[in-house]
PDB file of N, CA and C in Angstrom:
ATOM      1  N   UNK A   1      44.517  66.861  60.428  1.00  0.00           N
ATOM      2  CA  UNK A   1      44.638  65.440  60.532  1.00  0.00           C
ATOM      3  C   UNK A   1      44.158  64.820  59.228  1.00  0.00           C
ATOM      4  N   UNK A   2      44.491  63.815  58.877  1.00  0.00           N
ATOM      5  CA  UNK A   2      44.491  63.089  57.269  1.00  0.00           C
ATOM      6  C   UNK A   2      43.610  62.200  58.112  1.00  0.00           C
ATOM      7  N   UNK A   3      42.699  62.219  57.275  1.00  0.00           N
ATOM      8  CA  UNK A   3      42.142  60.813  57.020  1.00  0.00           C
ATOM      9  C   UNK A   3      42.715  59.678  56.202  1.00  0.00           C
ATOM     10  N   UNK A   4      42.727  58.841  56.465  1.00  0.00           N
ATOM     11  CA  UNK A   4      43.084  57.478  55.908  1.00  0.00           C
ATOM     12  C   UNK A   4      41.627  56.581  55.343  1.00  0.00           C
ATOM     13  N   UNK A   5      41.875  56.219  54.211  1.00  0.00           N
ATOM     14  CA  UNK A   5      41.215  55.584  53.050  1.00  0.00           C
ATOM     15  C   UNK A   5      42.120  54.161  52.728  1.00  0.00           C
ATOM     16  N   UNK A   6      40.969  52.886  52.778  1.00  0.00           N
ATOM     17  CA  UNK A   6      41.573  51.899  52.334  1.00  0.00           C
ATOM     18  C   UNK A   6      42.089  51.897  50.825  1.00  0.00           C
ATOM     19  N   UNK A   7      43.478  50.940  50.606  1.00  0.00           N
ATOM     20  CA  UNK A   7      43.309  50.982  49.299  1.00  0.00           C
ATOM     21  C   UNK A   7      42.470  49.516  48.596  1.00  0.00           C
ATOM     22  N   UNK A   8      42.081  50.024  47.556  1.00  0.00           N
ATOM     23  CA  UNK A   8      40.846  49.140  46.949  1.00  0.00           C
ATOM     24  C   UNK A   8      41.759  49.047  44.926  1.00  0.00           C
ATOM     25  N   UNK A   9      41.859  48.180  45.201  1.00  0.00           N
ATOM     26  CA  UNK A   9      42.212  47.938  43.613  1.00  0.00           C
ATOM     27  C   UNK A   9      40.991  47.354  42.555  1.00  0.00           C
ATOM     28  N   UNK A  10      40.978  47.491  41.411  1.00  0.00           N
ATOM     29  CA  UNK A  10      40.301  47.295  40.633  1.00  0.00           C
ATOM     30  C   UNK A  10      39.402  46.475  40.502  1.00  0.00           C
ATOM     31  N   UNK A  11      40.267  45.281  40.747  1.00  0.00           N
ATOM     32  CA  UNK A  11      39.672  44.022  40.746  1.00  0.00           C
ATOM     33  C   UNK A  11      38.313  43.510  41.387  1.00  0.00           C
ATOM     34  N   UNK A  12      38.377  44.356  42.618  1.00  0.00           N
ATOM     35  CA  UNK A  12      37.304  43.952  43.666  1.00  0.00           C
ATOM     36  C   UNK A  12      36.209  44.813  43.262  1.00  0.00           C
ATOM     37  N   UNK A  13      35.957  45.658  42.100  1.00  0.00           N
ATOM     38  CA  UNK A  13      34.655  46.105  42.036  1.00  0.00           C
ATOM     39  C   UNK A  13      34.431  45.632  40.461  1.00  0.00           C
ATOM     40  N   UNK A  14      33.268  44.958  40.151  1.00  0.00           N
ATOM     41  CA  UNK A  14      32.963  44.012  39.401  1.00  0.00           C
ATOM     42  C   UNK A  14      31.244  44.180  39.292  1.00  0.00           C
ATOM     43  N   UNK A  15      30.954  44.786  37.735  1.00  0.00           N
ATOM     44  CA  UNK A  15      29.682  45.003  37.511  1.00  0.00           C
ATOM     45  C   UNK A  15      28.878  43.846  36.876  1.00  0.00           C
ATOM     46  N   UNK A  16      28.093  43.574  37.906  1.00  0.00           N
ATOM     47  CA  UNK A  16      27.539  42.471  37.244  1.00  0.00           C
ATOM     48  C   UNK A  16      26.229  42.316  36.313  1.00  0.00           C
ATOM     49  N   UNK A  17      25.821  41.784  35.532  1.00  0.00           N
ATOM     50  CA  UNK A  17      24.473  41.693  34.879  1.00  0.00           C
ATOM     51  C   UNK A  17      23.662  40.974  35.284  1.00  0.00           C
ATOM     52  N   UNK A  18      22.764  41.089  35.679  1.00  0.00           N
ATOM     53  CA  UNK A  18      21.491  40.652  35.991  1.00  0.00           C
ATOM     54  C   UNK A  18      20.477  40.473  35.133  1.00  0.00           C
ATOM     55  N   UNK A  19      19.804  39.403  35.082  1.00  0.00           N
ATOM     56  CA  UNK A  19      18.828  38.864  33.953  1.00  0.00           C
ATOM     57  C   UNK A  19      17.906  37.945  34.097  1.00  0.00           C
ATOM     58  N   UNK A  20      16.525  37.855  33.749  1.00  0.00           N
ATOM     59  CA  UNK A  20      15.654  37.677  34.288  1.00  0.00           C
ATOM     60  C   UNK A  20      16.022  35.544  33.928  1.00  0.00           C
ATOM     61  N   UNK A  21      15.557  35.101  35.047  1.00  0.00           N
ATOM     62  CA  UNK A  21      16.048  33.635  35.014  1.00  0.00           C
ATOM     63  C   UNK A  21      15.638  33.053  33.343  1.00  0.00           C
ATOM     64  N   UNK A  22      14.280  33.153  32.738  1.00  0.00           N
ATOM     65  CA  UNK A  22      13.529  33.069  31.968  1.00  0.00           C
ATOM     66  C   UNK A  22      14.328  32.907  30.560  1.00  0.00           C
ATOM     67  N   UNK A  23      15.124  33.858  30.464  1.00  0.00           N
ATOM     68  CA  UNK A  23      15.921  34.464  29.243  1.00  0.00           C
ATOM     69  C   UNK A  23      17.197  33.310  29.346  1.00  0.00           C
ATOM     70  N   UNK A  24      17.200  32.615  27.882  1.00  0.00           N
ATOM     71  CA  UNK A  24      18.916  31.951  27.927  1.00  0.00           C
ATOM     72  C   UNK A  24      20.119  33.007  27.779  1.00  0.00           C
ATOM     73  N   UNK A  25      19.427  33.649  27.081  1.00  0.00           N
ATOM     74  CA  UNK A  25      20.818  35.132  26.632  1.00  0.00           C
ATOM     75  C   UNK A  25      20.867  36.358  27.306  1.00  0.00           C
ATOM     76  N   UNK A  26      21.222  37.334  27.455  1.00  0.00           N
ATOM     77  CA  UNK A  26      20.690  38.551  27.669  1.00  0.00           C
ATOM     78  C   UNK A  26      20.356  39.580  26.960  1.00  0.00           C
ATOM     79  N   UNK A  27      19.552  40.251  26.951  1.00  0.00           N
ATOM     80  CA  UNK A  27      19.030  41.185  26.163  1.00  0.00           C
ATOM     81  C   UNK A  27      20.508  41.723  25.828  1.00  0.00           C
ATOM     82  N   UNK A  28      19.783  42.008  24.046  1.00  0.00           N
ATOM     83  CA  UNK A  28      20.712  42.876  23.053  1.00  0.00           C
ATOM     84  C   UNK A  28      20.638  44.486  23.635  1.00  0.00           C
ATOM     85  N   UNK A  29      21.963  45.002  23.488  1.00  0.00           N
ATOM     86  CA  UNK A  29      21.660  46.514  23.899  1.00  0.00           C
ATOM     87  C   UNK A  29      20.783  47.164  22.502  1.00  0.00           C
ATOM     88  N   UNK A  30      20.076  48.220  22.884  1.00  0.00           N
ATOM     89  CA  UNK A  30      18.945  49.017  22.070  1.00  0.00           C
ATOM     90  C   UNK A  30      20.015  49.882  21.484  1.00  0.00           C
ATOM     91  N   UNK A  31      20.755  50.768  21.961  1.00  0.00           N
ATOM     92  CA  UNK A  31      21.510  51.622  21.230  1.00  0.00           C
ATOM     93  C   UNK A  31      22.757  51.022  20.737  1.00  0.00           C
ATOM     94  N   UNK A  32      22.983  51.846  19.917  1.00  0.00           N
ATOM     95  CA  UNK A  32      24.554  51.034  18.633  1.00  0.00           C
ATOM     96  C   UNK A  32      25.833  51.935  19.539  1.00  0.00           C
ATOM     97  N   UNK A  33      25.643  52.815  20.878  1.00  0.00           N
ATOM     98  CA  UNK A  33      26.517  53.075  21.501  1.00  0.00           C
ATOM     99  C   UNK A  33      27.915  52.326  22.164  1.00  0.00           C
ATOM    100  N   UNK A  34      29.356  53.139  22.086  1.00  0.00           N
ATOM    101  CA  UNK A  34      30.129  51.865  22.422  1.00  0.00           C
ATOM    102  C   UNK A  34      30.033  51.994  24.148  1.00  0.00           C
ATOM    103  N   UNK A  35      30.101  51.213  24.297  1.00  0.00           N
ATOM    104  CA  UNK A  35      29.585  50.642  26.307  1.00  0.00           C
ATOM    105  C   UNK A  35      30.913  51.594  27.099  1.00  0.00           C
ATOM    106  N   UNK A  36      30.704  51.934  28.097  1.00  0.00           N
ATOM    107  CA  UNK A  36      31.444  52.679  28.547  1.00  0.00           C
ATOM    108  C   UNK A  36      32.299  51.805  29.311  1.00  0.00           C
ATOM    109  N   UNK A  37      33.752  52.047  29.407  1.00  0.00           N
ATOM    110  CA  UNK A  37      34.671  51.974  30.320  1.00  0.00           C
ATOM    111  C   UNK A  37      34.877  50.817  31.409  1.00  0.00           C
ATOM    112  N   UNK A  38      34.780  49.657  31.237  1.00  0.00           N
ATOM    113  CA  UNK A  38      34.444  48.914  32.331  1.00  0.00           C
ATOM    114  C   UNK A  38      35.529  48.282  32.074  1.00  0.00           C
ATOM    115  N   UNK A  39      36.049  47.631  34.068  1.00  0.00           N
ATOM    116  CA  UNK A  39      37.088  46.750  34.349  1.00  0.00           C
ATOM    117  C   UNK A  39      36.228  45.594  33.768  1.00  0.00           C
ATOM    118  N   UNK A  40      38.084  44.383  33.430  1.00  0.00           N
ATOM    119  CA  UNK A  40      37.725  43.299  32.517  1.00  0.00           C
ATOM    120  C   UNK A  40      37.328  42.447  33.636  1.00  0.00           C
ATOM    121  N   UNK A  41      36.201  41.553  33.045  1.00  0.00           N
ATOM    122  CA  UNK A  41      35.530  40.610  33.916  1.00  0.00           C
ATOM    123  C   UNK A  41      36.465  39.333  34.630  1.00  0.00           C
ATOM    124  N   UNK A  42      36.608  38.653  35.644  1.00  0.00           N
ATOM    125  CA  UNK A  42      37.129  37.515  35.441  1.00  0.00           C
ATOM    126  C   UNK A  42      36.130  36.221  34.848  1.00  0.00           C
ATOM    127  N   UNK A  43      36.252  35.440  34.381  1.00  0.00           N
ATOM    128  CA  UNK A  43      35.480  34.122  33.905  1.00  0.00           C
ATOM    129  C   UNK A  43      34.699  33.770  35.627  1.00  0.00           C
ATOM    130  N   UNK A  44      33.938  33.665  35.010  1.00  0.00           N
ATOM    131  CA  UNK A  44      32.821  33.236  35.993  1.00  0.00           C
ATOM    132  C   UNK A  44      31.864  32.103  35.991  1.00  0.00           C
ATOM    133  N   UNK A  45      31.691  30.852  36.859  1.00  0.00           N
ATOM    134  CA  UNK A  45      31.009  29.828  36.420  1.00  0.00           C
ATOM    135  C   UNK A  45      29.248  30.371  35.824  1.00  0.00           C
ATOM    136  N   UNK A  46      29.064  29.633  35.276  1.00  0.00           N
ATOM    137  CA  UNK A  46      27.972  29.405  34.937  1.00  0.00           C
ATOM    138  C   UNK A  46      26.882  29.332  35.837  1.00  0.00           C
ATOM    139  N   UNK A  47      25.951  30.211  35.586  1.00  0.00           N
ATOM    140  CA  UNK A  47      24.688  30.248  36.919  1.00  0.00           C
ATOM    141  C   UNK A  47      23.798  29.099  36.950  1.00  0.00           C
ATOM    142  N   UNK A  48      24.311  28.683  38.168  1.00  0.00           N
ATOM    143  CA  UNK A  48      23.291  27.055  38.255  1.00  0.00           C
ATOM    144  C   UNK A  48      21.443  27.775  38.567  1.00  0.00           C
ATOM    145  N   UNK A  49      21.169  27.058  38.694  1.00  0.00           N
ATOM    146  CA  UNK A  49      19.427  26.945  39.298  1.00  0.00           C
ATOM    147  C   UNK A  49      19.789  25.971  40.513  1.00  0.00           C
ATOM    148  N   UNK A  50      18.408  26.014  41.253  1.00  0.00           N
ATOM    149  CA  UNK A  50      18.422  25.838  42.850  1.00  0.00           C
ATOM    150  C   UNK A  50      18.411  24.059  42.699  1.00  0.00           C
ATOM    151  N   UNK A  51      18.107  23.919  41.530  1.00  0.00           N
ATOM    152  CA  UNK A  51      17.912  22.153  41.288  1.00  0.00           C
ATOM    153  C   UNK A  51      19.172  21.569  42.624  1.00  0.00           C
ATOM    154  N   UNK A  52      20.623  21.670  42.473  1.00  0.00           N
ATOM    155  CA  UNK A  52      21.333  20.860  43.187  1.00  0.00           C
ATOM    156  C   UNK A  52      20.820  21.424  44.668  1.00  0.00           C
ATOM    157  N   UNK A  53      20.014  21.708  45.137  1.00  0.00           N
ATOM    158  CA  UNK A  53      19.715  22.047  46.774  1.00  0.00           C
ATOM    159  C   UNK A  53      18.627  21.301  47.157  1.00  0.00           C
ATOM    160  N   UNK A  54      17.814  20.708  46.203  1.00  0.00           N
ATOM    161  CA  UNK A  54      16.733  20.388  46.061  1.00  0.00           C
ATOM    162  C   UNK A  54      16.994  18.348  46.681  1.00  0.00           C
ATOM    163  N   UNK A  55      16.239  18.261  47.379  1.00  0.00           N
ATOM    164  CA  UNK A  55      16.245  16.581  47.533  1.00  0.00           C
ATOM    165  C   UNK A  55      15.159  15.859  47.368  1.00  0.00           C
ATOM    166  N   UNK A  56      15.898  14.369  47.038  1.00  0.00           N
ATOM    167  CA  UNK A  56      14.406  13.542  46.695  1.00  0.00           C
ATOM    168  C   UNK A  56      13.863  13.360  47.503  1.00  0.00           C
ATOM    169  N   UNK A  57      12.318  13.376  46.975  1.00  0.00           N
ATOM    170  CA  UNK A  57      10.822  13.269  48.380  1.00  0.00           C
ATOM    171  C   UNK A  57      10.851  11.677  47.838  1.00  0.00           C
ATOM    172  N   UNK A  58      10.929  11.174  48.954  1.00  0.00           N
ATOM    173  CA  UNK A  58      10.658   9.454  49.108  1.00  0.00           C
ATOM    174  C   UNK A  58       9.127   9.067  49.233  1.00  0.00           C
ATOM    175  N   UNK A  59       8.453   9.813  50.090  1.00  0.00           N
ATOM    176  CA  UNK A  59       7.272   9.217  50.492  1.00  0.00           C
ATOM    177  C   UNK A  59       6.740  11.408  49.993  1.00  0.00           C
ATOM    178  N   UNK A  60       5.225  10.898  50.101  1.00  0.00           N
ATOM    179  CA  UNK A  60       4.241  12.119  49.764  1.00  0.00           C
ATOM    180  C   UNK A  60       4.101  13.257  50.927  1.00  0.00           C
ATOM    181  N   UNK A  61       3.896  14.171  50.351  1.00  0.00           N
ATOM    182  CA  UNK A  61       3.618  15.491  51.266  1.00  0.00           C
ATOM    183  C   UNK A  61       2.422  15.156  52.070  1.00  0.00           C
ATOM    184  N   UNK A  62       2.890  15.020  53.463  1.00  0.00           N
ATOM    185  CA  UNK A  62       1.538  14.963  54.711  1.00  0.00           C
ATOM    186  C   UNK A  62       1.268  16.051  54.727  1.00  0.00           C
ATOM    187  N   UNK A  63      -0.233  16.517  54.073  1.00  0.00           N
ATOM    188  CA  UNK A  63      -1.127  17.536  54.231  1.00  0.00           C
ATOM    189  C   UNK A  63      -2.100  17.349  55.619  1.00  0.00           C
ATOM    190  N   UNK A  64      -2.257  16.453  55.946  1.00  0.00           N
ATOM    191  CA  UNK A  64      -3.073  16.229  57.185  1.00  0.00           C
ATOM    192  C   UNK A  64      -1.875  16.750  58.857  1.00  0.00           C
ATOM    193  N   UNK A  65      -0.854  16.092  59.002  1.00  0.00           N
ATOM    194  CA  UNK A  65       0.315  16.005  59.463  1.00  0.00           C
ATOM    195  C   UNK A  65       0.389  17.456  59.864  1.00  0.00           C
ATOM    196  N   UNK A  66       0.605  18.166  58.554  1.00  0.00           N
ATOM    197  CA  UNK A  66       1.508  19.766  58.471  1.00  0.00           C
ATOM    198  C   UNK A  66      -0.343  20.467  59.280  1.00  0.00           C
ATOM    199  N   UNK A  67      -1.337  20.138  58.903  1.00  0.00           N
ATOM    200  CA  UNK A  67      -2.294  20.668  59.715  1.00  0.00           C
ATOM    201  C   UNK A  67      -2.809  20.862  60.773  1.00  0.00           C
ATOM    202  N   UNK A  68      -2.174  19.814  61.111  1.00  0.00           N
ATOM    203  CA  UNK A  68      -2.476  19.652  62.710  1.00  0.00           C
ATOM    204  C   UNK A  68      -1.485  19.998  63.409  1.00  0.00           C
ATOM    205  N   UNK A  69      -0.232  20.025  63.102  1.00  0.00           N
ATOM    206  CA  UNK A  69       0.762  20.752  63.640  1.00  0.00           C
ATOM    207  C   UNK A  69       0.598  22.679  63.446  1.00  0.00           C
ATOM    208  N   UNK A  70      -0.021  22.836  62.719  1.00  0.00           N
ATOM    209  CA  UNK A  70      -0.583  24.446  62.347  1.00  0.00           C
ATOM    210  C   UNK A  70      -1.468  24.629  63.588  1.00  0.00           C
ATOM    211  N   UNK A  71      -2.633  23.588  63.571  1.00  0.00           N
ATOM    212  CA  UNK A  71      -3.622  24.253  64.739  1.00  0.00           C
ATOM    213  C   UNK A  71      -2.669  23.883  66.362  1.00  0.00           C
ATOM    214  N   UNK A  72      -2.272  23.001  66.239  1.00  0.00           N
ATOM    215  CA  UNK A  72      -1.459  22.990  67.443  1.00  0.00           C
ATOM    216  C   UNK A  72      -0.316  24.101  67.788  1.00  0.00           C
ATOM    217  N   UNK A  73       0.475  24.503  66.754  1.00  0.00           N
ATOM    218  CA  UNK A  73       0.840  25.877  66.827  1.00  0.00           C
ATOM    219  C   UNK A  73       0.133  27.044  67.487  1.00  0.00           C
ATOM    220  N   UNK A  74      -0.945  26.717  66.971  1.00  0.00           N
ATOM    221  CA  UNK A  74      -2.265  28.246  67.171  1.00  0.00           C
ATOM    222  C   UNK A  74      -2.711  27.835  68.093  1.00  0.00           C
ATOM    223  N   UNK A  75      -2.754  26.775  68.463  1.00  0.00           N
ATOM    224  CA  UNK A  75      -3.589  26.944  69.949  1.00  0.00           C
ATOM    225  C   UNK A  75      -2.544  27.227  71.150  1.00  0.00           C
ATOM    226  N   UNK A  76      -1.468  26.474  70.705  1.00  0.00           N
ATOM    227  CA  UNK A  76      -0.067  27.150  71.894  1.00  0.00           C
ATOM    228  C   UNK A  76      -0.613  28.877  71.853  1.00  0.00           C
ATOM    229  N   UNK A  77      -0.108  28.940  70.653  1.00  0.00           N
ATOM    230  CA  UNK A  77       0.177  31.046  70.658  1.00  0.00           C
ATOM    231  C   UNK A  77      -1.166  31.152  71.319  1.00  0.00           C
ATOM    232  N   UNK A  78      -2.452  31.195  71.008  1.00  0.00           N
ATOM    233  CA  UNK A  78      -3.344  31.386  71.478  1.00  0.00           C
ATOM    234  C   UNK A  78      -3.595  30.954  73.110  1.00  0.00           C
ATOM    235  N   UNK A  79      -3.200  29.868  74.202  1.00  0.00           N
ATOM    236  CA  UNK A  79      -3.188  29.929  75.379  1.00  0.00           C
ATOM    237  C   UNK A  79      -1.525  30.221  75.890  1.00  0.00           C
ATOM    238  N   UNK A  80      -0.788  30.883  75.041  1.00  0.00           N
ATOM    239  CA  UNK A  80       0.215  31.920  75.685  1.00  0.00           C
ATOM    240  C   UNK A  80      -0.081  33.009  75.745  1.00  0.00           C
ATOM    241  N   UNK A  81      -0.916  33.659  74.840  1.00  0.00           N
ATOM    242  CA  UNK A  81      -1.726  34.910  74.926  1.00  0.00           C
ATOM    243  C   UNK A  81      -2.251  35.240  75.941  1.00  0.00           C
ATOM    244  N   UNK A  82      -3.239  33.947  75.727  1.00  0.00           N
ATOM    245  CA  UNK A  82      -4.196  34.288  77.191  1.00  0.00           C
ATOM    246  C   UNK A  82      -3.539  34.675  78.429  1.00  0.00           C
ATOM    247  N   UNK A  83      -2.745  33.772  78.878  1.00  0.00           N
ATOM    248  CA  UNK A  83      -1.571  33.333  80.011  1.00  0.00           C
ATOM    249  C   UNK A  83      -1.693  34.673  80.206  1.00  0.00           C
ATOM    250  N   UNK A  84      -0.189  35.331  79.495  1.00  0.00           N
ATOM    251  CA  UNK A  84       0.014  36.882  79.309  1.00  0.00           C
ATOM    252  C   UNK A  84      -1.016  37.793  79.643  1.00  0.00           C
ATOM    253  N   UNK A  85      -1.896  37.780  79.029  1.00  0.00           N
ATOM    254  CA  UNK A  85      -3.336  38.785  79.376  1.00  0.00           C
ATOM    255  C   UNK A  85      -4.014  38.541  80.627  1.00  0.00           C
ATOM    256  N   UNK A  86      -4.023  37.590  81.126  1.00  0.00           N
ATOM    257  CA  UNK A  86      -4.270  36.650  82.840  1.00  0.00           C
ATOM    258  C   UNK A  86      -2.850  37.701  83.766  1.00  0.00           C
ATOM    259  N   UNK A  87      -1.429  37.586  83.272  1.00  0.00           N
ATOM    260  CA  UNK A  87      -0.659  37.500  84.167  1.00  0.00           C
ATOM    261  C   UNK A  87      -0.586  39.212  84.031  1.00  0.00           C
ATOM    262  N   UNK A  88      -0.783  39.699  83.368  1.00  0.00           N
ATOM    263  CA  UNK A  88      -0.597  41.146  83.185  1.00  0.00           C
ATOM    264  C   UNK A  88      -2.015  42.057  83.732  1.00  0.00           C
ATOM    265  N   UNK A  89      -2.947  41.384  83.823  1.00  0.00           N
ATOM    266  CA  UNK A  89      -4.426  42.188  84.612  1.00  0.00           C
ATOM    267  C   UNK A  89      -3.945  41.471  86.190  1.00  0.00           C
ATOM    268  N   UNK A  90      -3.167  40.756  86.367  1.00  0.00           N
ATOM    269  CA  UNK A  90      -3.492  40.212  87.990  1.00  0.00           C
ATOM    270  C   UNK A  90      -2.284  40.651  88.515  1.00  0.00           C
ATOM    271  N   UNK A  91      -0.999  40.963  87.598  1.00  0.00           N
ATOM    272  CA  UNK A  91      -0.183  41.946  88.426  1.00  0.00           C
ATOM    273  C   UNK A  91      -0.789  43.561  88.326  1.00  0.00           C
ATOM    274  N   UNK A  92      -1.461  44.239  87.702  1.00  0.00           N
ATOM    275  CA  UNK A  92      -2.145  45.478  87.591  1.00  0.00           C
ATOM    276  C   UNK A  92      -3.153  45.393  88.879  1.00  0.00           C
ATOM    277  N   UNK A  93      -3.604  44.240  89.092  1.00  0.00           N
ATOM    278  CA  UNK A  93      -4.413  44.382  90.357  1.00  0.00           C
ATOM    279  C   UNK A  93      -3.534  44.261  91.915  1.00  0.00           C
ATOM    280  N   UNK A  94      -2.344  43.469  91.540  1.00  0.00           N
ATOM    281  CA  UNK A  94      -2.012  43.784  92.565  1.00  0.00           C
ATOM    282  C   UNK A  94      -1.040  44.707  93.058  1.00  0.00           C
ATOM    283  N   UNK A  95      -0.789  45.518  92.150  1.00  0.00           N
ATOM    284  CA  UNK A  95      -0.446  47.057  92.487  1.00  0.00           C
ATOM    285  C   UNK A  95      -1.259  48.184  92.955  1.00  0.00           C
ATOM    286  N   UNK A  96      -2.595  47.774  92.537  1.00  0.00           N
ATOM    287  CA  UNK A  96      -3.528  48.931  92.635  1.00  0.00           C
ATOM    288  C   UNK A  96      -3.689  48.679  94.140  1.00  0.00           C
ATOM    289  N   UNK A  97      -3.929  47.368  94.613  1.00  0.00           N
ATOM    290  CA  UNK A  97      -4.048  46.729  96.006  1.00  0.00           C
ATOM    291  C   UNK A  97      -2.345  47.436  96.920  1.00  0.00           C
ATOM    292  N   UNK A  98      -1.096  47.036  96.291  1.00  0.00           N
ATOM    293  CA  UNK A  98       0.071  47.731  97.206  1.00  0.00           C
ATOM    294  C   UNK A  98      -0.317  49.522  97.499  1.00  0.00           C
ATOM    295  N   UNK A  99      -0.035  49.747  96.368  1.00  0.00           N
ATOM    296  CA  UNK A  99      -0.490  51.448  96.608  1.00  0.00           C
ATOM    297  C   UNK A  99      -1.504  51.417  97.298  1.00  0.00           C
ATOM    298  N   UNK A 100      -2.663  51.152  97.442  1.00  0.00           N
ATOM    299  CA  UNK A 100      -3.404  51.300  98.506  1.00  0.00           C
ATOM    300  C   UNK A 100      -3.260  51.022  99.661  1.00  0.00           C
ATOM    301  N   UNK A 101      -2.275  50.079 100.155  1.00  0.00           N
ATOM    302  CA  UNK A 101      -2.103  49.660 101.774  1.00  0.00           C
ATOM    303  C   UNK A 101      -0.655  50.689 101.398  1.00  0.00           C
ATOM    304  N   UNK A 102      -0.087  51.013 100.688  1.00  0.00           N
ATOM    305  CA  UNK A 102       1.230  52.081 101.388  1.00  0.00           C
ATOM    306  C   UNK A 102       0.460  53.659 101.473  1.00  0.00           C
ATOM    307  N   UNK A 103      -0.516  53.642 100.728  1.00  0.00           N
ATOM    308  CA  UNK A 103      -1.529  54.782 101.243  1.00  0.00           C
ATOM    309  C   UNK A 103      -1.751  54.875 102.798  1.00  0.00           C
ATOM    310  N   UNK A 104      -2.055  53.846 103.393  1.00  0.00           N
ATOM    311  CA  UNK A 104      -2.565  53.706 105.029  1.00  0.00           C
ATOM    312  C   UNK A 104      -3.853  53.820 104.804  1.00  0.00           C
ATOM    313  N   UNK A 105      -4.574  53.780 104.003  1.00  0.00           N
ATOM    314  CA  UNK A 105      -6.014  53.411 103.548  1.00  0.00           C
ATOM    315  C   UNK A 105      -6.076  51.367 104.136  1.00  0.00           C
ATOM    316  N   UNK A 106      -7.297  50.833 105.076  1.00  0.00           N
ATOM    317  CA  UNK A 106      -7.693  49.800 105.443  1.00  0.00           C
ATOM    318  C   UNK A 106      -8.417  49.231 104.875  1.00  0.00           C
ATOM    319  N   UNK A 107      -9.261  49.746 104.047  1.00  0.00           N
ATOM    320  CA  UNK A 107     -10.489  48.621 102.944  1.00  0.00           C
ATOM    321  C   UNK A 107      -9.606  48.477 101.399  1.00  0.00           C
ATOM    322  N   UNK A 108      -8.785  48.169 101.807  1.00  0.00           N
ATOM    323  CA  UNK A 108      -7.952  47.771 100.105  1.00  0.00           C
ATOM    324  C   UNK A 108      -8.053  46.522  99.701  1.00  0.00           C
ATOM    325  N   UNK A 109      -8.237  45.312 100.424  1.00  0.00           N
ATOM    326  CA  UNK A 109      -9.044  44.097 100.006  1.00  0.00           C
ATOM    327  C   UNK A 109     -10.034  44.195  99.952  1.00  0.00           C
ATOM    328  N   UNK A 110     -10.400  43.533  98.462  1.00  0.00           N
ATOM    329  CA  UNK A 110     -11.561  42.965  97.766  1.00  0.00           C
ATOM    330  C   UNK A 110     -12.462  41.706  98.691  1.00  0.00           C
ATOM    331  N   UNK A 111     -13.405  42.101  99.271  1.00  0.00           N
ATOM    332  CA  UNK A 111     -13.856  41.110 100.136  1.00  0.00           C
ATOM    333  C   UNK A 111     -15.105  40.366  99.482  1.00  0.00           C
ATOM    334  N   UNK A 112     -15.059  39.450  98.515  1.00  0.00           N
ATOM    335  CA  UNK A 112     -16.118  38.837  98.077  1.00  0.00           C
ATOM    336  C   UNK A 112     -17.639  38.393  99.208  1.00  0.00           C
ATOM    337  N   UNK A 113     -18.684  38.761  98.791  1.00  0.00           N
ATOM    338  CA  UNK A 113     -19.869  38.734  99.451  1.00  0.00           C
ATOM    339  C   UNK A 113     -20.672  37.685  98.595  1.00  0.00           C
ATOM    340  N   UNK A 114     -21.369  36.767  99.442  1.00  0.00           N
ATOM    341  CA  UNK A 114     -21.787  35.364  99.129  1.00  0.00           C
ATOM    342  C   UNK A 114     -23.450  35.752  99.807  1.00  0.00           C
ATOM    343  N   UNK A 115     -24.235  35.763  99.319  1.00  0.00           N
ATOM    344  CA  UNK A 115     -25.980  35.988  99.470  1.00  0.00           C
ATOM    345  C   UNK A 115     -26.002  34.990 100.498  1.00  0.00           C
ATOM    346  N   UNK A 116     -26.337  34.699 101.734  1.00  0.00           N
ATOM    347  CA  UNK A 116     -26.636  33.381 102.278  1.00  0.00           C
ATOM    348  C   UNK A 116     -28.560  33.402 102.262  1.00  0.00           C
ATOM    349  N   UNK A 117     -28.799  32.249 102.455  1.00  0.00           N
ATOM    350  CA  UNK A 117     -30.024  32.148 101.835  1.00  0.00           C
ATOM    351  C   UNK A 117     -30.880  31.203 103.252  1.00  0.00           C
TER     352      UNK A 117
END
């Protein structure tokens, strides 16, 4: 049986250069070697920077605002935790309690004892 392979033409594989943002040019090659073999580039725009994504701040960064929304964050996660750790020891107890009454064992409730005085 043949396998079948897409066909892929030239065009679509395209080596690109990469260069550190910093640099206007790109580094000169070190060796006087001639560059090997490469498909011709198409023209390619010009690499913007993130500037056009960027929008104007009208009013100032609420540092107080973004803080209190942080501890309010943390205190959610923190009494969902709990919740969880509450709901996960009180279904563990009440399994230990089923298995014991499908045992046919009779003292499987916890009978709280109060000192009377």
């Amino acid at each position: 049986m043949k396998t079948e392979r897409p066909i892929v033409s030239d065009e679509e594989h395209v080596v690109l250069k990469f260069r550190p943002r910093t640099s206007a040019h790109p580094p000169a090659r070190r060796d006087n070697a001639a560059p090997a073999k490469v498909a011709p580039m198409k023209a390619q725009p010009a690499a913007n920077d993130l500037s056009r994504y960027e929008q104007p701040r009208d009013e100032a960064d609420e540092f107080r605002h973004r803080m209190l929304a942080n501890v309010a964050a943390f205190a959610f996660t923190v009494a969902l935790t709990a919740i969880g750790i509450w709901l996960a020891v009180s279904i563990a107890d009440l399994r230990k309690t089923q298995d014991c009454v499908l045992m046919g064992r009779r003292d499987c409730a916890r009978i709280s004892v109060t000192p009377q005085g």
